[in-house]
Protein backbone atom coordinates (compact mmCIF):
# COMPACT_ATOMS: atom_id res chain seq x y z
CA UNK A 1 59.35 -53.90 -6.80
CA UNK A 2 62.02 -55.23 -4.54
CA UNK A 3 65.28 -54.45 -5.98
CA UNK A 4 66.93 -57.82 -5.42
CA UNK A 5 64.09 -59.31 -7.54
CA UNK A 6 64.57 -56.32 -10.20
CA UNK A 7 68.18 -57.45 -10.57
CA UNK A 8 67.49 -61.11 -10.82
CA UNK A 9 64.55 -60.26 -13.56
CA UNK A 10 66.91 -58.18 -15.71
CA UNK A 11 69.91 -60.57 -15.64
CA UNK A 12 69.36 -61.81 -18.74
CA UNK A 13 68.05 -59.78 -21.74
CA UNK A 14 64.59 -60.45 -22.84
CA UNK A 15 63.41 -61.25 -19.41
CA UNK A 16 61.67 -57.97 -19.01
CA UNK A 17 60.18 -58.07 -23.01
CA UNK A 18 58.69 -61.37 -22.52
CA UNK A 19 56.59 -59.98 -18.78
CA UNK A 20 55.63 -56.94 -21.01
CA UNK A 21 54.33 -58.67 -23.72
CA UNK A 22 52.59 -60.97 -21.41
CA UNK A 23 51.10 -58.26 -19.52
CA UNK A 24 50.12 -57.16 -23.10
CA UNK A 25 48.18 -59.94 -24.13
CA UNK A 26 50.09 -61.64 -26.24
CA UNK A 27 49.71 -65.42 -26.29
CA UNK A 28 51.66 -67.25 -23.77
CA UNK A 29 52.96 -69.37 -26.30
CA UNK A 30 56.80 -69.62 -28.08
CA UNK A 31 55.95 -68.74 -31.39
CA UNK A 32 53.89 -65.56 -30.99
CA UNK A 33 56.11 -64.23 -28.00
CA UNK A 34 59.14 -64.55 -29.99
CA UNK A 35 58.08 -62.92 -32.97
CA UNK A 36 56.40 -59.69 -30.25
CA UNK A 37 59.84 -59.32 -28.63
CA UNK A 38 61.97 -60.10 -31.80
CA UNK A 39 64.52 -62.09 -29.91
CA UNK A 40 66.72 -64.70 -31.53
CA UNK A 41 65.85 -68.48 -30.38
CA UNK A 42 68.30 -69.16 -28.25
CA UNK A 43 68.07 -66.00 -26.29
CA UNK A 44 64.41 -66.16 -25.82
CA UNK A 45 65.02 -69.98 -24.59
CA UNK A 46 67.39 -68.32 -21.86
CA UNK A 47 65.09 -65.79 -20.78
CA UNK A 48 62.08 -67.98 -21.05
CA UNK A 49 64.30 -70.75 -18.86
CA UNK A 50 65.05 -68.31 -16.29
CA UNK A 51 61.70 -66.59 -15.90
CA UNK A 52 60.32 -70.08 -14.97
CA UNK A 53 63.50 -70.60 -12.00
CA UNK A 54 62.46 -67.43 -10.81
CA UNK A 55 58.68 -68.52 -10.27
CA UNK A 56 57.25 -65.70 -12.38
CA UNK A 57 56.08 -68.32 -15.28
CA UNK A 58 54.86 -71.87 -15.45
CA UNK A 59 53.94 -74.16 -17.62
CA UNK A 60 50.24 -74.35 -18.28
CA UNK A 61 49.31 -77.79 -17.40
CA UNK A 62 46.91 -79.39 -20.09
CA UNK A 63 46.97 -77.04 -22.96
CA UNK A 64 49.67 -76.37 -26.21
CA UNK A 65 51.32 -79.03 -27.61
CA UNK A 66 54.25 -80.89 -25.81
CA UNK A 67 56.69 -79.46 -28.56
CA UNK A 68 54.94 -75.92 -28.43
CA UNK A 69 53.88 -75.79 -24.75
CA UNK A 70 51.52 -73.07 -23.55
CA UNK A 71 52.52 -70.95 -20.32
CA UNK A 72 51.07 -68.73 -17.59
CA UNK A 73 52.05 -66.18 -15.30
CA UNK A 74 52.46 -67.32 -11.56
CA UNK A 75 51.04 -65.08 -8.97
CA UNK A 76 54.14 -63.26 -8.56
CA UNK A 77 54.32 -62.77 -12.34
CA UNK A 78 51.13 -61.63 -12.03
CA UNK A 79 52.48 -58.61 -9.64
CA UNK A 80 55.77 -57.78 -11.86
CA UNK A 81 54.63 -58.11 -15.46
CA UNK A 82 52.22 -54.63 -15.44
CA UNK A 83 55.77 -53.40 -13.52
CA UNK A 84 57.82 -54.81 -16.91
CA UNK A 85 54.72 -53.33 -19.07
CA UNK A 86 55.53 -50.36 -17.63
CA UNK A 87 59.54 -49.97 -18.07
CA UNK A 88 59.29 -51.21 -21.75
CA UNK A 89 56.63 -48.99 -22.59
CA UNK A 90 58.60 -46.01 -21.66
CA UNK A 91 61.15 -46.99 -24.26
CA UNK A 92 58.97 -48.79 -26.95
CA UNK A 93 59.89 -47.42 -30.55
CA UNK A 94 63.17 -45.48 -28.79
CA UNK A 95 66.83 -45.78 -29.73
CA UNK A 96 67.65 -46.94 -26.19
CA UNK A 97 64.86 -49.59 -26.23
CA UNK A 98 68.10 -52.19 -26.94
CA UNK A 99 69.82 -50.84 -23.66
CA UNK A 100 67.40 -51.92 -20.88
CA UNK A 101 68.72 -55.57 -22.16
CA UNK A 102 71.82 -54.84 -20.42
CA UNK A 103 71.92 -56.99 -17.05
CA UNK A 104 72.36 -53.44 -15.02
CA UNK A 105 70.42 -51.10 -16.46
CA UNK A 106 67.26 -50.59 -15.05
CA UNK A 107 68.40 -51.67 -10.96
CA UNK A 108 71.11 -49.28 -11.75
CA UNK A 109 68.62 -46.81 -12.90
CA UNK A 110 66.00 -46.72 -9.74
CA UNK A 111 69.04 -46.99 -7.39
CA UNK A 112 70.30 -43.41 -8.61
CA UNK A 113 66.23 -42.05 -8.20
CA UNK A 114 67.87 -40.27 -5.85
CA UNK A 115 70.97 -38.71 -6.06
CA UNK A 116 73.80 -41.10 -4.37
CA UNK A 117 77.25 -41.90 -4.25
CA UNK A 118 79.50 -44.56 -6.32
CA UNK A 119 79.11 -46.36 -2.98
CA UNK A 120 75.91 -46.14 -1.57
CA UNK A 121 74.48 -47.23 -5.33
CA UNK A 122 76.85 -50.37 -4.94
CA UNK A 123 75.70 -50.71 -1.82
CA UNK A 124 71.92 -51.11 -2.62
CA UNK A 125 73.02 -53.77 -5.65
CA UNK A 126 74.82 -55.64 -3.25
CA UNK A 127 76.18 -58.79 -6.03
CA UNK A 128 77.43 -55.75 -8.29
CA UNK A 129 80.98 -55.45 -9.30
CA UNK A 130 82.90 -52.43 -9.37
CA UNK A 131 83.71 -52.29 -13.18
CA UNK A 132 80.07 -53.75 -14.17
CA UNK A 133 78.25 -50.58 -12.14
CA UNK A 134 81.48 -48.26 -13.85
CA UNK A 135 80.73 -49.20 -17.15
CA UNK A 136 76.59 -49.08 -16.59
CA UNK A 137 76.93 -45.53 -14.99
CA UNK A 138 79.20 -44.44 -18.30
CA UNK A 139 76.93 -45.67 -20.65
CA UNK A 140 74.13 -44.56 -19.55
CA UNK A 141 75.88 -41.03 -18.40
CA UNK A 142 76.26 -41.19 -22.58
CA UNK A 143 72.88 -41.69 -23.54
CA UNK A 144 71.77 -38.97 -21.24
CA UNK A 145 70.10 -40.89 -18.95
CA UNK A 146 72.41 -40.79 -15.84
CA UNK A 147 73.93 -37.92 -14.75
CA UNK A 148 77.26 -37.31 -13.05
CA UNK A 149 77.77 -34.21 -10.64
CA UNK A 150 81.52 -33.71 -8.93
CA UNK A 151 81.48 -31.65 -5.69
CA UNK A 152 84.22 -29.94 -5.99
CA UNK A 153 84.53 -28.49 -2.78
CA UNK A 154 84.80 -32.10 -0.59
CA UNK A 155 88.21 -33.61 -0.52
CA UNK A 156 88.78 -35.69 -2.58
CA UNK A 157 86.10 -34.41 -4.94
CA UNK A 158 83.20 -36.82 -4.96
CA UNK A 159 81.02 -37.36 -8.01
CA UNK A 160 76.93 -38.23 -7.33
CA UNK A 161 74.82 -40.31 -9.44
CA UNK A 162 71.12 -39.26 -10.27
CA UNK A 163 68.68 -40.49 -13.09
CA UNK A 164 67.56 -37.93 -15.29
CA UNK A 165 64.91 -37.49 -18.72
CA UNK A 166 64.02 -40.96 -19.66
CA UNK A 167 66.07 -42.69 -17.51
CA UNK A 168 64.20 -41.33 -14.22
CA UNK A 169 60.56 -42.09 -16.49
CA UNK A 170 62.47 -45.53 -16.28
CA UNK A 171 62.97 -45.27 -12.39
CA UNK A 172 59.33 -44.16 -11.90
CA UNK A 173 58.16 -46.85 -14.07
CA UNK A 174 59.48 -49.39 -11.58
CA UNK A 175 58.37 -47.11 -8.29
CA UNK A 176 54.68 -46.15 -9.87
């Protein structure tokens, strides 16, 4: 998966629960998709919303109810929703399941596959801010996910970046 579409897929939280489910087979309806993902209304509605500006879901013309419309995946949702299946099965049942809702996460994630620089990972998510990729790279340096190795022997000493445990199975997931 391309990475700019990874980061617009994960900016907002359930975005990657709904494709999963999907991919899943859970009904393409409100209701069910809701109660799969257990996101609150107005959340979902977001996600839902934003999936559709994307082009990864539609509308499914002539079935559901106008109030409780029916939806499909587009042939590009067709392509990223085994992808989504993928990352959230990793975590399903998991403690850091509630992470990967976090608008960074997972791009920042597959851009440390490799070991890289504070740079070079900013580089690759070019609309990242400073603070948001410090404050993704600490958290997930906390859960264990990320870690942070200073050479000591360049001047100034420079830290790298690399995805470890779950959160390179997370990086793979995307890759696979």
């Amino acid at each position: 998966m391309d990475i700019t579409l990874l980061v617009n897929v994960t900016a907002r939280a359930w975005s990657l629960d709904i494709l999963a489910r999907i991919a899943e087979g859970t009904p393409c309806r409100q209701a069910p998709l809701i109660a799969a993902t257990g996101a609150g209304r107005t959340a979902f509605a977001a996600s839902l919303s934003h999936l559709m500006s994307l082009g990864l879901l539609e509308r499914n013309p002539g079935h559901g109810h106008p109030l409780r419309p029916e939806f499909r995946l587009t042939q590009d949702g067709e392509r990223i929703a085994p992808i989504a299946a993928r990352i959230i099965g990793t975590v399903r049942n998991r403690p850091e399941a509630p992470l990967l809702r976090r608008s960074w996460t997972v791009p920042v994630l597959v851009a440390t596959a490799q070991p890289c620089f504070f740079g070079e990972i900013r580089q690759k998510l070019t609309p990242i801010t400073d603070r948001a990729l410090s404050q993704s790279l600490l958290k997930l340096e906390t859960e264990k996910m990320v870690e942070r190795e200073v050479d000591t022997t360049a001047r100034p000493p420079r830290p790298s970046y690399r995805a470890v445990d779950l959160g390179s199975r997370i990086a793979q997931a995307v890759v696979a």
